[in-house]
N, C-alpha and C. Protein backbone atom coordinates (compact mmCIF):
# COMPACT_ATOMS: atom_id res chain seq x y z
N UNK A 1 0.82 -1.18 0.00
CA UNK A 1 0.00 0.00 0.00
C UNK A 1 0.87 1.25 0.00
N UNK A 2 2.25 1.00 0.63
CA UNK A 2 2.91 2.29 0.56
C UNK A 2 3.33 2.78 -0.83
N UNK A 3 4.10 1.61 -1.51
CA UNK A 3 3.89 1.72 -2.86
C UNK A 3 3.46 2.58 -3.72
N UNK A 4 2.09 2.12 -3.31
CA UNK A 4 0.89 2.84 -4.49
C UNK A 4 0.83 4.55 -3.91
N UNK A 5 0.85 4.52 -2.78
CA UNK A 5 0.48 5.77 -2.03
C UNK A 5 1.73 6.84 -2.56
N UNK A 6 2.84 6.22 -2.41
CA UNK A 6 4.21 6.92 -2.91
C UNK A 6 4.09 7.05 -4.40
N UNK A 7 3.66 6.51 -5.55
CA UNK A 7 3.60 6.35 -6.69
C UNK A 7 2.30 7.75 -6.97
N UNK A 8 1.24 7.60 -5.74
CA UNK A 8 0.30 8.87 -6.45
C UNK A 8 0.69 10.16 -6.54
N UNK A 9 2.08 10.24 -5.16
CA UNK A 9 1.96 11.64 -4.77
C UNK A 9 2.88 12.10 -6.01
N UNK A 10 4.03 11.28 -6.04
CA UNK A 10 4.77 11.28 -7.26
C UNK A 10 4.56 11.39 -8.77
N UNK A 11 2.97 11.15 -9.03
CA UNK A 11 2.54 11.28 -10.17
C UNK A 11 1.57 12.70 -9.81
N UNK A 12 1.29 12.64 -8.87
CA UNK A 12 0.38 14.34 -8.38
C UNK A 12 1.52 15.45 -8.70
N UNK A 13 2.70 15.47 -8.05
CA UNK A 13 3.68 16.01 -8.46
C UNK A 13 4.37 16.34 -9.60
N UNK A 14 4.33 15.49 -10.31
CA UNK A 14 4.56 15.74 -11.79
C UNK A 14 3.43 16.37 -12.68
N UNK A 15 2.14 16.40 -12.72
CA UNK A 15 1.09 17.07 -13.01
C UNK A 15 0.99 18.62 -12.10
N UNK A 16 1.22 18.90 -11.30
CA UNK A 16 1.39 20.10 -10.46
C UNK A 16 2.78 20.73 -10.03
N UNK A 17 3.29 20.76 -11.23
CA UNK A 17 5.54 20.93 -10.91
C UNK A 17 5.71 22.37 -9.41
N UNK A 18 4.04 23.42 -9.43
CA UNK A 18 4.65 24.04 -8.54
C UNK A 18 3.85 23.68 -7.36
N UNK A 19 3.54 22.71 -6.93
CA UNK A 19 3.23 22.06 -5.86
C UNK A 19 4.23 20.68 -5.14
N UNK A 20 4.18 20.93 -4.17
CA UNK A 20 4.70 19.67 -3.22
C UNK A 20 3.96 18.80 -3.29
N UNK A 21 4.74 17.48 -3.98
CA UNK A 21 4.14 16.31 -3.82
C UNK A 21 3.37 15.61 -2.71
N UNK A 22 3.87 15.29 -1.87
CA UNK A 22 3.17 15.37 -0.26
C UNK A 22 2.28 16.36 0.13
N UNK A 23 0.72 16.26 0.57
CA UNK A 23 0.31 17.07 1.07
C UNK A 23 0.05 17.64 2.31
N UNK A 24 0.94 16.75 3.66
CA UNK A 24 1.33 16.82 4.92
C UNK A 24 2.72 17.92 4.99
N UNK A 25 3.34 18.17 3.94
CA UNK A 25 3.97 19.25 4.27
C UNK A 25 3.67 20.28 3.61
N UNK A 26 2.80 20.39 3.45
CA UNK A 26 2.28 21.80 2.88
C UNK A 26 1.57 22.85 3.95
N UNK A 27 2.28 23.77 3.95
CA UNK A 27 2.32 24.75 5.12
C UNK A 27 0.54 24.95 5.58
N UNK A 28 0.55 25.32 3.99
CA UNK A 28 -0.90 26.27 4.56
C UNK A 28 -2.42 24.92 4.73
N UNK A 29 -1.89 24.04 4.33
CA UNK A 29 -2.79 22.60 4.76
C UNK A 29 -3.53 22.10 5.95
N UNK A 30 -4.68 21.94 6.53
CA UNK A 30 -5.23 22.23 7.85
C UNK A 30 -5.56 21.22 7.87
N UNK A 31 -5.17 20.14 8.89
CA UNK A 31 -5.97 18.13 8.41
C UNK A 31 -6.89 18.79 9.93
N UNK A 32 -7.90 18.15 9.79
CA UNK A 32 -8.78 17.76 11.39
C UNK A 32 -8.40 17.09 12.35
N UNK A 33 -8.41 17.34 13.20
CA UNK A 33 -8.49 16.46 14.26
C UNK A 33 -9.38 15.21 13.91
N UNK A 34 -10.03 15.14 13.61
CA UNK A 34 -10.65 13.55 13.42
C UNK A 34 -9.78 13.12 12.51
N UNK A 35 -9.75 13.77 11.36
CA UNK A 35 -8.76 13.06 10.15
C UNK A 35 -7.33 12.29 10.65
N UNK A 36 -6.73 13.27 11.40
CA UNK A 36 -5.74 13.03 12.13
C UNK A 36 -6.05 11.40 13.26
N UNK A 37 -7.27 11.40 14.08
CA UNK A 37 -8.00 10.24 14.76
C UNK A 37 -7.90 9.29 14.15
N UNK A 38 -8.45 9.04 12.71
CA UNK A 38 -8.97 8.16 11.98
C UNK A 38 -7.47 7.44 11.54
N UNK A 39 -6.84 8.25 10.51
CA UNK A 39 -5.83 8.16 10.41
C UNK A 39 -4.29 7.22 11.17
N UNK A 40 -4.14 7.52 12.77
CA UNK A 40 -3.64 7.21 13.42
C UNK A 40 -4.27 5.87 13.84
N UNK A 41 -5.47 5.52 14.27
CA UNK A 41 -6.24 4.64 14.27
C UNK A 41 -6.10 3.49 13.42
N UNK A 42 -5.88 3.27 11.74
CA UNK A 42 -5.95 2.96 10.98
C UNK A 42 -4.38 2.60 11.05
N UNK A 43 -3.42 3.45 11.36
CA UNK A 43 -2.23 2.20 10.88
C UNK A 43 -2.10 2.56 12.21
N UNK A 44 -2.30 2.61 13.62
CA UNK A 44 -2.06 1.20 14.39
C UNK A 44 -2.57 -0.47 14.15
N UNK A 45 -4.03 -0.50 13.04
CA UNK A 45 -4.31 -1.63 13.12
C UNK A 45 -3.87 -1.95 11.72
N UNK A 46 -3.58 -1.65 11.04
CA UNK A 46 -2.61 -1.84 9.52
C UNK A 46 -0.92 -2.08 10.10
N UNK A 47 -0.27 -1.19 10.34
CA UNK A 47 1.06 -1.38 10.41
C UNK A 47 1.32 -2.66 11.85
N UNK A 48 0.87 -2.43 13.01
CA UNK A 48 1.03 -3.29 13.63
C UNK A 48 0.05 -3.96 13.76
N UNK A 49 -0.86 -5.12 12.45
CA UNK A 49 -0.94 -6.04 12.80
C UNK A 49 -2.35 -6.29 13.69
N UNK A 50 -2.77 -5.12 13.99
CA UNK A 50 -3.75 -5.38 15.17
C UNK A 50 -5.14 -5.71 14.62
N UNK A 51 -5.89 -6.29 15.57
CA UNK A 51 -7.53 -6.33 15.26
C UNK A 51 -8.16 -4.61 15.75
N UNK A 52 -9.18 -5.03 14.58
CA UNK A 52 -9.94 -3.54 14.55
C UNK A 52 -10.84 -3.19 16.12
N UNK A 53 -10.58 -4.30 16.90
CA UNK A 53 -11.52 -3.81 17.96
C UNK A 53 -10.37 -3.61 19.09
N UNK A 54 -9.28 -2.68 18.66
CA UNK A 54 -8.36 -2.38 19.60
C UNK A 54 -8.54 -0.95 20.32
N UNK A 55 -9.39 -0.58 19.07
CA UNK A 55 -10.19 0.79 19.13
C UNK A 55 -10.97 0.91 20.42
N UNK A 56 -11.69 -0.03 20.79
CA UNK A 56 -12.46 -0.25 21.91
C UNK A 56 -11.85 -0.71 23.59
N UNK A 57 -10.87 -1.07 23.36
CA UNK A 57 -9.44 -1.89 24.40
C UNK A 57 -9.99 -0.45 25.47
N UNK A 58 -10.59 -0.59 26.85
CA UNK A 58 -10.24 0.94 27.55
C UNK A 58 -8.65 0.58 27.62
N UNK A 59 -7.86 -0.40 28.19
CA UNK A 59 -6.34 -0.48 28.48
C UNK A 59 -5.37 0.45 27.48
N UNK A 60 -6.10 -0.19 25.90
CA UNK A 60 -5.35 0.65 24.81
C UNK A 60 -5.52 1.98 24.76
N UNK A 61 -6.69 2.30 24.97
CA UNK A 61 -7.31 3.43 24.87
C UNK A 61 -6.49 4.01 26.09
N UNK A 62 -6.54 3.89 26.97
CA UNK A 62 -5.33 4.86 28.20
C UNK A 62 -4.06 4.87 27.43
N UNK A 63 -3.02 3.99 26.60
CA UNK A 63 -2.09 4.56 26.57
C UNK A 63 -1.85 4.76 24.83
N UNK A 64 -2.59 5.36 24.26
CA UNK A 64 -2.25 6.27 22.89
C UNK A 64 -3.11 7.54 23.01
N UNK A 65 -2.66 8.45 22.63
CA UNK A 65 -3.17 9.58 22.66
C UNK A 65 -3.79 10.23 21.34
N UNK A 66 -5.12 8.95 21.29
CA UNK A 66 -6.18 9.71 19.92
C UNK A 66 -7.20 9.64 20.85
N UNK A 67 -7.81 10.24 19.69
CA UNK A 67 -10.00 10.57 20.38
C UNK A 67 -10.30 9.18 20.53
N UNK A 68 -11.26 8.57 21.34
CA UNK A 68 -11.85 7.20 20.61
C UNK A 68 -12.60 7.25 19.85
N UNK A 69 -12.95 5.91 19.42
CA UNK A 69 -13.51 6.08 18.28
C UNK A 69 -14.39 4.59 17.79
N UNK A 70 -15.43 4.40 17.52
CA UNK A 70 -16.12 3.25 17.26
C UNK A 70 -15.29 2.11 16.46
N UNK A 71 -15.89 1.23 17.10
CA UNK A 71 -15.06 -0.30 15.95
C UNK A 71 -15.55 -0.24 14.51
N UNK A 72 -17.11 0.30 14.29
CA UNK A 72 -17.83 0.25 13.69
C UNK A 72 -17.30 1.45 12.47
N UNK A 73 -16.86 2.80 12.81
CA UNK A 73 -17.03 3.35 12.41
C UNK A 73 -14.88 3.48 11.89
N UNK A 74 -14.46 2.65 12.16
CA UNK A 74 -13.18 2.61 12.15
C UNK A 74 -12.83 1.62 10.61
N UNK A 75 -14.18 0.78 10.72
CA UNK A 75 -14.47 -0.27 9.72
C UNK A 75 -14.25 0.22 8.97
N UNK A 76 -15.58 1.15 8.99
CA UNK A 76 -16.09 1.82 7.63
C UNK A 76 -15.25 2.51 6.75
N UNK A 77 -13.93 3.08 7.50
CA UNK A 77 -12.93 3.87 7.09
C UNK A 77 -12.12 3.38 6.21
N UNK A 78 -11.82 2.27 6.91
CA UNK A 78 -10.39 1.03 6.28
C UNK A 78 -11.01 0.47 5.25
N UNK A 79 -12.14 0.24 4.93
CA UNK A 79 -13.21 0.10 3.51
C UNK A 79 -12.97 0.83 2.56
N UNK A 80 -13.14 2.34 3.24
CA UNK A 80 -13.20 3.56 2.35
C UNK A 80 -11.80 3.29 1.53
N UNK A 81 -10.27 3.49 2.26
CA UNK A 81 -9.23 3.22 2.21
C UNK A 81 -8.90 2.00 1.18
N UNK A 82 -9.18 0.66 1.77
CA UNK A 82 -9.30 0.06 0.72
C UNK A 82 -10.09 -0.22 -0.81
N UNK A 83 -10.75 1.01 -1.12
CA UNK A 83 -11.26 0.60 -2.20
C UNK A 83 -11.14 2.13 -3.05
N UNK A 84 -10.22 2.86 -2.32
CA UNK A 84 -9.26 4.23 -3.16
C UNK A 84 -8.03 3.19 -3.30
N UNK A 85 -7.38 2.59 -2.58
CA UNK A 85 -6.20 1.96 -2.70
C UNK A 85 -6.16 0.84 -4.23
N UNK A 86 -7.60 0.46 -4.06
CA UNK A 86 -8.29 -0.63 -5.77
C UNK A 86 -8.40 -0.04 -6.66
N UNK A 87 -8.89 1.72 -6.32
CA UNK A 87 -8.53 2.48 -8.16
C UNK A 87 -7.61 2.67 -8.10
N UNK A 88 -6.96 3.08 -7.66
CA UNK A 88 -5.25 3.80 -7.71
C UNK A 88 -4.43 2.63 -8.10
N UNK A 89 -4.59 1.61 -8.14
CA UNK A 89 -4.04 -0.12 -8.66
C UNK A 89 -4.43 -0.27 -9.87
N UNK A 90 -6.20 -0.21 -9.96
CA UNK A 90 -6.87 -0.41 -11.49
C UNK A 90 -6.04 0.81 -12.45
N UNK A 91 -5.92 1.87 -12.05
CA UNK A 91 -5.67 3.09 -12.46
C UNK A 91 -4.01 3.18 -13.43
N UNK A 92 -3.22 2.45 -12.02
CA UNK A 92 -2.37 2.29 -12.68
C UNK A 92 -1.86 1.02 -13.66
N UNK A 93 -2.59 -0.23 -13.35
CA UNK A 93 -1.78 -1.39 -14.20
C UNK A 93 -3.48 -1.83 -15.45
N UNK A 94 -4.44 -0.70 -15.59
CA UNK A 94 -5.49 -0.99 -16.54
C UNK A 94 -6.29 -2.02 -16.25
N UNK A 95 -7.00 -1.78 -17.30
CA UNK A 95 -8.21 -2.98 -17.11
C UNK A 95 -7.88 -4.51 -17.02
N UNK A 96 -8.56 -5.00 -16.27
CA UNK A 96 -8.33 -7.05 -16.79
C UNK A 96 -8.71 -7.20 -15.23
N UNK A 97 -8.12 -9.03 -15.23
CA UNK A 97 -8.77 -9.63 -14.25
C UNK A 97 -7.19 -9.21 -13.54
N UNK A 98 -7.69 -9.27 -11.60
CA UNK A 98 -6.79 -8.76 -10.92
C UNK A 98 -6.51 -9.42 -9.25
N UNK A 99 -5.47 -10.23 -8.99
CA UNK A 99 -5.24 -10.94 -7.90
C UNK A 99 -4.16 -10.13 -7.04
N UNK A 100 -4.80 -9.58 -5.96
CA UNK A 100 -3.85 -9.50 -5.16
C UNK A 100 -3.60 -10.10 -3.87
N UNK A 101 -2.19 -9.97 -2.92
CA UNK A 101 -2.30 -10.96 -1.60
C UNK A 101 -1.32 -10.36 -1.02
N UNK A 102 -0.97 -10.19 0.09
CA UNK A 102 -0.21 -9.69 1.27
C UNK A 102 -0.02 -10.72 2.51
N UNK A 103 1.12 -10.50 2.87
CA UNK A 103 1.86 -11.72 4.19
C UNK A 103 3.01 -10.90 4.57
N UNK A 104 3.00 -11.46 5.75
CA UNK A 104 4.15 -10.84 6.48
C UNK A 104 5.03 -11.81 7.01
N UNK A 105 6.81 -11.39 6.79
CA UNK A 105 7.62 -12.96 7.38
C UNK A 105 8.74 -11.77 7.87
N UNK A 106 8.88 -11.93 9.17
CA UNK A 106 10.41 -11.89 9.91
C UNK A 106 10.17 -10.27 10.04
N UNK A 107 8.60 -9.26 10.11
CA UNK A 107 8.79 -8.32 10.31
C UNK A 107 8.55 -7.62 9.25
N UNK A 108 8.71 -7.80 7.92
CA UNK A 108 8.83 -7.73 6.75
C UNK A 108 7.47 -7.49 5.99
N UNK A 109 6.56 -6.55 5.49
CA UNK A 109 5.04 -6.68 5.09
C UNK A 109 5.52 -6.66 3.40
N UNK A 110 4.87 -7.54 3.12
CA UNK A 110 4.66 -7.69 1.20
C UNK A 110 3.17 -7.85 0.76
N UNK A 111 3.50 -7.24 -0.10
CA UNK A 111 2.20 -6.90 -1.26
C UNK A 111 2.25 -7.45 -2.71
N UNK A 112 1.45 -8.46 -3.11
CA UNK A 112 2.04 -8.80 -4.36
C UNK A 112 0.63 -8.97 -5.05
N UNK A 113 0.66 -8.28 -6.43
CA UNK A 113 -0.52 -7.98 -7.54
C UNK A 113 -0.06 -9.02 -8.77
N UNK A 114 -1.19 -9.51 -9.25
CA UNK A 114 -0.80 -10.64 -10.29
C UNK A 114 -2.02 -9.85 -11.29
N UNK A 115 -1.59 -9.55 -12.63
CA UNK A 115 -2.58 -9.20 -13.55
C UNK A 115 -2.49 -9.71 -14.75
């Protein structure tokens, strides 16, 4: 997923030469506080691995410092996420039939697309 994510800003960038590719360093850029929630939320349970109802943990919930936030509505997000992450894939390798799969060994996260 980082991949693809690095590949958009990099192609946003090249279509906009006087803009910064990244839009987290762009000065005058204002994210929300929820965005920021959601966000943080989302790769604690992406990057490490976790189940989505960690959101709900009170234990977890005492030691990270986001808003809480529903299991339900945390879902709905990582949905959203995953299915911008499916055009931005369709987008880039075209139409046809499309297999993808992800595993993790020794620490290590892989992503592999078969088209």
């Amino acid at each position: 997923m980082q991949n693809a994510w690095w590949a958009y800003w990099e192609a946003r960038a090249l279509q906009e030469p006087g803009q910064n590719g990244i839009c987290r360093f762009i000065p005058s850029l204002q994210v929300s506080n929820w965005a920021k929630t959601i966000h943080g939320w989302i790769e604690l349970v992406v990057k490490c691995n976790n189940a989505i109802s960690i959101c709900e943990n009170p234990v977890y919930r005492r030691h990270v410092r986001l808003d809480p936030i529903n299991r339900k509505t945390l879902r709905r997000y990582i949905i959203k996420l995953a299915d911008i992450v499916g055009l931005l894939i369709k987008e880039t390798i075209g139409p046809g039939n499309c297999i993808a799969d992800a595993w993790s060994c020794a620490g290590v996260h892989y992503f592999a697309i078969k088209h």
